[in-house]
ModelCIF file with pLDDT and N, C-alpha, C, O atoms, coordinates in Angstrom:
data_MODEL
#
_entry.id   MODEL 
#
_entity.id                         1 
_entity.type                       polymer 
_entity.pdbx_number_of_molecules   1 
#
_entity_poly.entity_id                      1 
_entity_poly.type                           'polypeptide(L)' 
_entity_poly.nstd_linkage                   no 
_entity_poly.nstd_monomer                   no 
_entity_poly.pdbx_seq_one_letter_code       
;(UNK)(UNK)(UNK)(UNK)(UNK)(UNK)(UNK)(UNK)(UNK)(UNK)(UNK)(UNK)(UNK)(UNK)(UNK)(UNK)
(UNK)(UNK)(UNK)(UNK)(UNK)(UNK)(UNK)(UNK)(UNK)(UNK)(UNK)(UNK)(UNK)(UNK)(UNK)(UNK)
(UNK)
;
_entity_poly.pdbx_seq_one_letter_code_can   XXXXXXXXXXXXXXXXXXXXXXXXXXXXXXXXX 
_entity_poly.pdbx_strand_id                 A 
#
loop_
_entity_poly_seq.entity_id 
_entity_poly_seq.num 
_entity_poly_seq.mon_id 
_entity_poly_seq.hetero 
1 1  UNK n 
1 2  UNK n 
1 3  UNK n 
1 4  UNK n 
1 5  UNK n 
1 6  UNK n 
1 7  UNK n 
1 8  UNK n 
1 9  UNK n 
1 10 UNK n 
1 11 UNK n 
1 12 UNK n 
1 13 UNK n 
1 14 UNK n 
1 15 UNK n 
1 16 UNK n 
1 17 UNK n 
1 18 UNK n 
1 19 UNK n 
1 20 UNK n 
1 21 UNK n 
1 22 UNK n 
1 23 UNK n 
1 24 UNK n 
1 25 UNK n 
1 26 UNK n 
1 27 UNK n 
1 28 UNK n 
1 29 UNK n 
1 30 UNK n 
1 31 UNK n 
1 32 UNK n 
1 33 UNK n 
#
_struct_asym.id          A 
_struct_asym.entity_id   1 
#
loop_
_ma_qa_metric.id 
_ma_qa_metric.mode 
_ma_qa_metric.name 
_ma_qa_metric.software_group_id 
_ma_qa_metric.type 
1 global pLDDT . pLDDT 
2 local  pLDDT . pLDDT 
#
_ma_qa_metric_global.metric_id      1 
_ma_qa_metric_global.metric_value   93.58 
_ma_qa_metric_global.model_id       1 
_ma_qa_metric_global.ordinal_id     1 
#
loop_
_ma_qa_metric_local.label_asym_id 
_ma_qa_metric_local.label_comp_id 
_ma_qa_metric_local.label_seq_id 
_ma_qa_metric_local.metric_id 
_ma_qa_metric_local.metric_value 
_ma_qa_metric_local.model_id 
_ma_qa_metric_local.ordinal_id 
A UNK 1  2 96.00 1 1  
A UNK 2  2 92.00 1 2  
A UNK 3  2 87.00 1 3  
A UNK 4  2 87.00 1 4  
A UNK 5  2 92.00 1 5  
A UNK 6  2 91.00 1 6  
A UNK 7  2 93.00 1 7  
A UNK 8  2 95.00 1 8  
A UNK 9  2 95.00 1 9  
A UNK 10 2 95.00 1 10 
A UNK 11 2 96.00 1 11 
A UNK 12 2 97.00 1 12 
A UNK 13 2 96.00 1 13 
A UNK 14 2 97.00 1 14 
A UNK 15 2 97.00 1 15 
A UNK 16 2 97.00 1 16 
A UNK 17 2 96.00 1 17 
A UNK 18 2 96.00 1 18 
A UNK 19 2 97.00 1 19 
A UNK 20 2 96.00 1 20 
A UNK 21 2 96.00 1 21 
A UNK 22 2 96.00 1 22 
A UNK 23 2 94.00 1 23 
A UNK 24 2 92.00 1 24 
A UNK 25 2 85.00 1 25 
A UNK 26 2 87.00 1 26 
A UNK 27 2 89.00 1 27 
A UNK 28 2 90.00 1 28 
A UNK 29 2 92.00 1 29 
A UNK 30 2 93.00 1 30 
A UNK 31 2 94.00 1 31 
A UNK 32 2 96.00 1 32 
A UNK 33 2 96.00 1 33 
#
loop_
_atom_site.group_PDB 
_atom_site.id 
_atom_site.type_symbol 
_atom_site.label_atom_id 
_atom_site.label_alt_id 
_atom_site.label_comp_id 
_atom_site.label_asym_id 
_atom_site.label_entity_id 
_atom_site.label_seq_id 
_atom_site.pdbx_PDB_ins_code 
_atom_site.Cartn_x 
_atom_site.Cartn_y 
_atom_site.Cartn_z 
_atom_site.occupancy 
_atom_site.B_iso_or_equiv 
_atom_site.pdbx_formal_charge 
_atom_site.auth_seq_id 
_atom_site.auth_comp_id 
_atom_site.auth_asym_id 
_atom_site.auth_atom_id 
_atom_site.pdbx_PDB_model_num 
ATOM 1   N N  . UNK A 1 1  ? 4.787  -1.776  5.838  1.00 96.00 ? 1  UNK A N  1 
ATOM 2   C CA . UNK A 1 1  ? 5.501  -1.559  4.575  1.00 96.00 ? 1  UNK A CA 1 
ATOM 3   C C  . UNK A 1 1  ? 5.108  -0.211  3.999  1.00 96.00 ? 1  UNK A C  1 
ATOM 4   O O  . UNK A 1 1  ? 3.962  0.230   4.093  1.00 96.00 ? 1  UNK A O  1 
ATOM 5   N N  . UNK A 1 2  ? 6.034  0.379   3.443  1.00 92.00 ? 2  UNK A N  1 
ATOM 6   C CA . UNK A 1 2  ? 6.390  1.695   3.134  1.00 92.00 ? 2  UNK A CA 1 
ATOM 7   C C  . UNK A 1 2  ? 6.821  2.059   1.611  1.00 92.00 ? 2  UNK A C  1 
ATOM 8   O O  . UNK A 1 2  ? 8.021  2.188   1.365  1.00 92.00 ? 2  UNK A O  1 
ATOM 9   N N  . UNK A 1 3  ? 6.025  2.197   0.771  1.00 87.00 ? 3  UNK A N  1 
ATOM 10  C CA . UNK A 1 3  ? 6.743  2.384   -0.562 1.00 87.00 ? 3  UNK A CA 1 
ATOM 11  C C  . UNK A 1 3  ? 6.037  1.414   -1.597 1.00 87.00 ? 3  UNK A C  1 
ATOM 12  O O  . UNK A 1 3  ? 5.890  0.244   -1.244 1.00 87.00 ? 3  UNK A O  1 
ATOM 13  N N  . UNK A 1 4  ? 5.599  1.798   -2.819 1.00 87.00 ? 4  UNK A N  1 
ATOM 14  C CA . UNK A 1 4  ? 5.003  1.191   -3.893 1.00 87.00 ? 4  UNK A CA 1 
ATOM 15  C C  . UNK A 1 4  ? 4.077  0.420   -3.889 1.00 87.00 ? 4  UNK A C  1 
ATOM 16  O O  . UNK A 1 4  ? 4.067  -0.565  -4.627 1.00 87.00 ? 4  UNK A O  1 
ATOM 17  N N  . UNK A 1 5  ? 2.996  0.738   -2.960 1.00 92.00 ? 5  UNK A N  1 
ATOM 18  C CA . UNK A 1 5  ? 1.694  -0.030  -2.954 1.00 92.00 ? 5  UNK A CA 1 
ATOM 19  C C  . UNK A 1 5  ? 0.595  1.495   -3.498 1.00 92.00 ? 5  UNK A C  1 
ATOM 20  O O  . UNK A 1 5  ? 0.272  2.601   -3.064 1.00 92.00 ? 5  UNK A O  1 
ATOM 21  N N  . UNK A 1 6  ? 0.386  0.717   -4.564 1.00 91.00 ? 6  UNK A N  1 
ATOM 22  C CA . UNK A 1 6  ? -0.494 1.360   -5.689 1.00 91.00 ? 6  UNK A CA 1 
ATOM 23  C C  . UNK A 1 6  ? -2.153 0.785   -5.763 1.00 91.00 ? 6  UNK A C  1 
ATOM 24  O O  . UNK A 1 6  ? -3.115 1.541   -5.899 1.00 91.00 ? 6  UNK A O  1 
ATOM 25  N N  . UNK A 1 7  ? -2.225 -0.389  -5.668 1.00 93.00 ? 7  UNK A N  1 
ATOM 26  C CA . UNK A 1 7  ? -3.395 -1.370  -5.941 1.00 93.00 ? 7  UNK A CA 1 
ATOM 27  C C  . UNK A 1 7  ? -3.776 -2.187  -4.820 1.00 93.00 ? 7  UNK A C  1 
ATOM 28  O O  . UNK A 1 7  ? -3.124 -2.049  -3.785 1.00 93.00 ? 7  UNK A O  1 
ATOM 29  N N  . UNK A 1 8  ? -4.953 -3.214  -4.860 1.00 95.00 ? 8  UNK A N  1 
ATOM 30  C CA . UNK A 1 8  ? -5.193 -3.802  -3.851 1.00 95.00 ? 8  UNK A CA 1 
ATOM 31  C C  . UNK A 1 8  ? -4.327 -4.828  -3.746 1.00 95.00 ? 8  UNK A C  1 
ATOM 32  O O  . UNK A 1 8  ? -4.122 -5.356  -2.654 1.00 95.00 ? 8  UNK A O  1 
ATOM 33  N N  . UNK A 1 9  ? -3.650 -5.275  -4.989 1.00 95.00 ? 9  UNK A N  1 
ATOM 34  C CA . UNK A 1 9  ? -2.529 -6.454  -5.454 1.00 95.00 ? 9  UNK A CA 1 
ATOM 35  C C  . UNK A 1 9  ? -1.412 -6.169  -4.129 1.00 95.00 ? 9  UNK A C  1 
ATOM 36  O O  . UNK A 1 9  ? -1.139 -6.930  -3.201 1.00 95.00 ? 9  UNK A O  1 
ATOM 37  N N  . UNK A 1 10 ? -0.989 -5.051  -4.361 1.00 95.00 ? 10 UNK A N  1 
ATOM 38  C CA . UNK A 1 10 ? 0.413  -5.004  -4.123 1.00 95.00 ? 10 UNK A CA 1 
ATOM 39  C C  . UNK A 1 10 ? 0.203  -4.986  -2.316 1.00 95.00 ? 10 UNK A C  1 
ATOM 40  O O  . UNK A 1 10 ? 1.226  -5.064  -1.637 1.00 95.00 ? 10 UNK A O  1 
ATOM 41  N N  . UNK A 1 11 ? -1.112 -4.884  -1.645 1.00 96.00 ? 11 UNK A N  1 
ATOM 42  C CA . UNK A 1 11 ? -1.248 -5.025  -0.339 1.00 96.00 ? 11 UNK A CA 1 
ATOM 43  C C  . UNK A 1 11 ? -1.424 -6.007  0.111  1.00 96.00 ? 11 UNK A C  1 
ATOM 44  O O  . UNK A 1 11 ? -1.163 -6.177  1.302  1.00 96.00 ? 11 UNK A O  1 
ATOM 45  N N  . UNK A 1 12 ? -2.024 -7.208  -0.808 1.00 97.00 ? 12 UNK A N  1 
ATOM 46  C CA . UNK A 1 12 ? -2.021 -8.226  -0.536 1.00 97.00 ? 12 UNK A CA 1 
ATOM 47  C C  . UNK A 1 12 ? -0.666 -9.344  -0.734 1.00 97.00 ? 12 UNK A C  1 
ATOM 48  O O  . UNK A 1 12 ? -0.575 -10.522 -0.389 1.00 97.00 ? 12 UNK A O  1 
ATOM 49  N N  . UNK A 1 13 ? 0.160  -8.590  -1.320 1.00 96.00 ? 13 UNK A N  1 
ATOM 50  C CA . UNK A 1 13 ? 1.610  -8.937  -1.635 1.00 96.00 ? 13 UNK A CA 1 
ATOM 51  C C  . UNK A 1 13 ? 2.151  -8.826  -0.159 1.00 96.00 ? 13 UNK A C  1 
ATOM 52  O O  . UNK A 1 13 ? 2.315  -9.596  0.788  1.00 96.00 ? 13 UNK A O  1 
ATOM 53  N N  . UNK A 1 14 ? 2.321  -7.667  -0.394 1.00 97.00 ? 14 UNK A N  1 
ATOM 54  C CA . UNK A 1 14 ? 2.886  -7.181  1.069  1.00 97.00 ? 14 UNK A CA 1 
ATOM 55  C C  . UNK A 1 14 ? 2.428  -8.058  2.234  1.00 97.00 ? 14 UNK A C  1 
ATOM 56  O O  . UNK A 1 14 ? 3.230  -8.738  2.873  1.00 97.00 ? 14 UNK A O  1 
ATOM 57  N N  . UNK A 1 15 ? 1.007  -8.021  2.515  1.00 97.00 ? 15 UNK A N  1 
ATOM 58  C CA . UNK A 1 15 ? 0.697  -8.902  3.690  1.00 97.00 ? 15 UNK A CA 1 
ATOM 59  C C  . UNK A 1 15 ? 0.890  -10.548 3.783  1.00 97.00 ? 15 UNK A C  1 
ATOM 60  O O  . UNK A 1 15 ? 0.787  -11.228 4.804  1.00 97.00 ? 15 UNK A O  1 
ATOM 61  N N  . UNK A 1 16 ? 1.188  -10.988 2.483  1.00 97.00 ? 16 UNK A N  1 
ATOM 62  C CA . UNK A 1 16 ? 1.850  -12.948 2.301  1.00 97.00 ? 16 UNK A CA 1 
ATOM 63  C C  . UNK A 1 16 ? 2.921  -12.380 2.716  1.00 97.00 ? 16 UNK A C  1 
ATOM 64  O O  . UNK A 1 16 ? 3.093  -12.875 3.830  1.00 97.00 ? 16 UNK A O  1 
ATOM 65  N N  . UNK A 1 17 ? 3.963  -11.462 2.469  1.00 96.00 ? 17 UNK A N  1 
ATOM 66  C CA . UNK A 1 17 ? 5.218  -11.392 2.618  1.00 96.00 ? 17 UNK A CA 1 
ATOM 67  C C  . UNK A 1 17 ? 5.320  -10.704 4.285  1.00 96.00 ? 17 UNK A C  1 
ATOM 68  O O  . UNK A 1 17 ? 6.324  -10.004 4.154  1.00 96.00 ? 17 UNK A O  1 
ATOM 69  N N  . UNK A 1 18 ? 5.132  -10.626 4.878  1.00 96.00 ? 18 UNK A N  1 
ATOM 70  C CA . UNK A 1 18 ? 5.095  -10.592 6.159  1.00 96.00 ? 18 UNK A CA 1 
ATOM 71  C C  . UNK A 1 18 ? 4.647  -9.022  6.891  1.00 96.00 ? 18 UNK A C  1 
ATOM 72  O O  . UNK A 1 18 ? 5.107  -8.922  8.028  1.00 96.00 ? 18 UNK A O  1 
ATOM 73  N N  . UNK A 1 19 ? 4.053  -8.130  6.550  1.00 97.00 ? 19 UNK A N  1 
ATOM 74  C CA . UNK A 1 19 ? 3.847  -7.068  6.606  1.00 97.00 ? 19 UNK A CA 1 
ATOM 75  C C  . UNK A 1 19 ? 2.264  -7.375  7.525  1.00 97.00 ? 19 UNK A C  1 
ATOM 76  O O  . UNK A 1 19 ? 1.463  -8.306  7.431  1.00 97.00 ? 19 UNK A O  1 
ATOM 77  N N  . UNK A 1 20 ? 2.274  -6.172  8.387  1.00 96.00 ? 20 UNK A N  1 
ATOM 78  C CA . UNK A 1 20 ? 1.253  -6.436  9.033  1.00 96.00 ? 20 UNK A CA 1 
ATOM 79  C C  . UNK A 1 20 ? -0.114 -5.226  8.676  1.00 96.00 ? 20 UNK A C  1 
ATOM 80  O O  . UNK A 1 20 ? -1.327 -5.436  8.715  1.00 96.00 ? 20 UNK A O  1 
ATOM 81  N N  . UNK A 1 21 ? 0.351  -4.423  8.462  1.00 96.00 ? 21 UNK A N  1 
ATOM 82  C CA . UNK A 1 21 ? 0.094  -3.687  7.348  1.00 96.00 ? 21 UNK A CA 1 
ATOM 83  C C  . UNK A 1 21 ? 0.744  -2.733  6.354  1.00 96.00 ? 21 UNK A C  1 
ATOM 84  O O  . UNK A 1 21 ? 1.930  -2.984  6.144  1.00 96.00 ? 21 UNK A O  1 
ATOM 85  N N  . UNK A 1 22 ? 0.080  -1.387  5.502  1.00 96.00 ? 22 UNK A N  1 
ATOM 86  C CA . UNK A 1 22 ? 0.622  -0.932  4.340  1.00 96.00 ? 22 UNK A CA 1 
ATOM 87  C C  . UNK A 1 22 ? 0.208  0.555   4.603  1.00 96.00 ? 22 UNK A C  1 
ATOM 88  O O  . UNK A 1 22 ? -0.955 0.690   4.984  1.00 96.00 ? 22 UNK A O  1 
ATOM 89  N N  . UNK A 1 23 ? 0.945  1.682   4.468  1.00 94.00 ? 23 UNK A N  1 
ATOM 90  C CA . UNK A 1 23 ? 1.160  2.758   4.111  1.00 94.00 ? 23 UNK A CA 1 
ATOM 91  C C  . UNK A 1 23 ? 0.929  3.321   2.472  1.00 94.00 ? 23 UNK A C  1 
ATOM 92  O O  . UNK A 1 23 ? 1.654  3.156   1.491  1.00 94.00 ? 23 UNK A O  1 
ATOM 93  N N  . UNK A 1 24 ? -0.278 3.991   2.597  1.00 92.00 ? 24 UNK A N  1 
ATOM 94  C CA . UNK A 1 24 ? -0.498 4.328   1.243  1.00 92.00 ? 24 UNK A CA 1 
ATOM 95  C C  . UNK A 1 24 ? -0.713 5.611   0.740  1.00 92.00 ? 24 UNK A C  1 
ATOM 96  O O  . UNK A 1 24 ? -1.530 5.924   -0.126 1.00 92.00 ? 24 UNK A O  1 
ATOM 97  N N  . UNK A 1 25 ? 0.368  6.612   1.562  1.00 85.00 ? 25 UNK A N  1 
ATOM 98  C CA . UNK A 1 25 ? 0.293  7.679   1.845  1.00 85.00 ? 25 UNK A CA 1 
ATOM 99  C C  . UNK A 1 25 ? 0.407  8.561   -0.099 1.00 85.00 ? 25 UNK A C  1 
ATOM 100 O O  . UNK A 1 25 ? 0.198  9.773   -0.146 1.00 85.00 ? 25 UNK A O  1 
ATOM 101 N N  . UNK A 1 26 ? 0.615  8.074   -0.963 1.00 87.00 ? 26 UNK A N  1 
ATOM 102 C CA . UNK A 1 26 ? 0.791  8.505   -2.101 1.00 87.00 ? 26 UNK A CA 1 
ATOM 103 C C  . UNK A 1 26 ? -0.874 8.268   -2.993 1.00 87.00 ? 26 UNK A C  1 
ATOM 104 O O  . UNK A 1 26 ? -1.548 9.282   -3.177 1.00 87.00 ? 26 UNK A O  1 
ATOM 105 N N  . UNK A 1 27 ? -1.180 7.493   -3.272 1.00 89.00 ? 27 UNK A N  1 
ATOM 106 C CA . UNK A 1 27 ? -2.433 6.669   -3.006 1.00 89.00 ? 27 UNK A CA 1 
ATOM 107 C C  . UNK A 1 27 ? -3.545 7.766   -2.534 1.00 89.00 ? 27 UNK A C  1 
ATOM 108 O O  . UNK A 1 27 ? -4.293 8.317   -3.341 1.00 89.00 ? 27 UNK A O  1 
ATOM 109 N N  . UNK A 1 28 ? -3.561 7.990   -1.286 1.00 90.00 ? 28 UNK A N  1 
ATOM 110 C CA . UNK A 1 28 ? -4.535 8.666   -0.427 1.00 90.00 ? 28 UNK A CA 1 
ATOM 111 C C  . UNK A 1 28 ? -4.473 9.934   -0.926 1.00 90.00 ? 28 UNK A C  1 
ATOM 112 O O  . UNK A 1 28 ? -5.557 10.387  -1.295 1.00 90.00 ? 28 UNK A O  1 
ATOM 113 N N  . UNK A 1 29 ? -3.394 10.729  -1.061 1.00 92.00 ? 29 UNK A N  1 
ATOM 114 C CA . UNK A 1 29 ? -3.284 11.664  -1.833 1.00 92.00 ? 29 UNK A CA 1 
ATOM 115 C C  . UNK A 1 29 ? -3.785 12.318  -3.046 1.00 92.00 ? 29 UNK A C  1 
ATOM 116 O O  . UNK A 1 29 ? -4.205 13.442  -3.321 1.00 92.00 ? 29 UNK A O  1 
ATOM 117 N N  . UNK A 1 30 ? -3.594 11.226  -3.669 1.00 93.00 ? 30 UNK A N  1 
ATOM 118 C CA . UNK A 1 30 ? -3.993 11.720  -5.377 1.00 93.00 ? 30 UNK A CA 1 
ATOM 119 C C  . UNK A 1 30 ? -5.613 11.858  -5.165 1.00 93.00 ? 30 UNK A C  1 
ATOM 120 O O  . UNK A 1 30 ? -6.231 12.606  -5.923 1.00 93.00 ? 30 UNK A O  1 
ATOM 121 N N  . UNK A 1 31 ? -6.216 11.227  -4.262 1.00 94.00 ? 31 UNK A N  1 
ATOM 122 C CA . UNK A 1 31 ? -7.282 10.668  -4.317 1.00 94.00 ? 31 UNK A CA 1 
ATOM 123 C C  . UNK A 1 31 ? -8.118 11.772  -3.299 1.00 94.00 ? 31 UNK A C  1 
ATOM 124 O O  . UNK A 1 31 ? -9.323 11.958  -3.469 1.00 94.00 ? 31 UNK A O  1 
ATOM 125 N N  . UNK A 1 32 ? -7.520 12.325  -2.463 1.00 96.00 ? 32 UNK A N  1 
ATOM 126 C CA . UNK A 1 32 ? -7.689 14.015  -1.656 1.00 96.00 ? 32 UNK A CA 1 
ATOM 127 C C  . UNK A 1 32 ? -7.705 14.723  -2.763 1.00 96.00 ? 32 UNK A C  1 
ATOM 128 O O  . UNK A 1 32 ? -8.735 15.024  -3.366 1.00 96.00 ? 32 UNK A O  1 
ATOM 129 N N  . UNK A 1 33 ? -6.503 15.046  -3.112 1.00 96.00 ? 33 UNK A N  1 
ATOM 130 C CA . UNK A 1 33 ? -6.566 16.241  -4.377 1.00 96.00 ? 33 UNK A CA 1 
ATOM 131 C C  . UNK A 1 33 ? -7.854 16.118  -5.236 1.00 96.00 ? 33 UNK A C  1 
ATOM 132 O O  . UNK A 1 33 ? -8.048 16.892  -6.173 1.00 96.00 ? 33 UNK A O  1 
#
């Protein structure tokens, strides 16, 4: 899954909902800078 995972919430969303994992390429970013 690709898109609006911000928190640890929204990965664990993603992974009940069938995702095997999460892309947190926005996330990783802010957090480089």
């Amino acid at each position: 899954l690709d898109g609006g995972i911000r928190r640890g919430g929204d990965v664990a969303k993603a992974l009940a909902l069938g995702a095997r994992a999460v892309l947190i390429g926005r996330a990783r970013l802010w957090g480089l800078a």
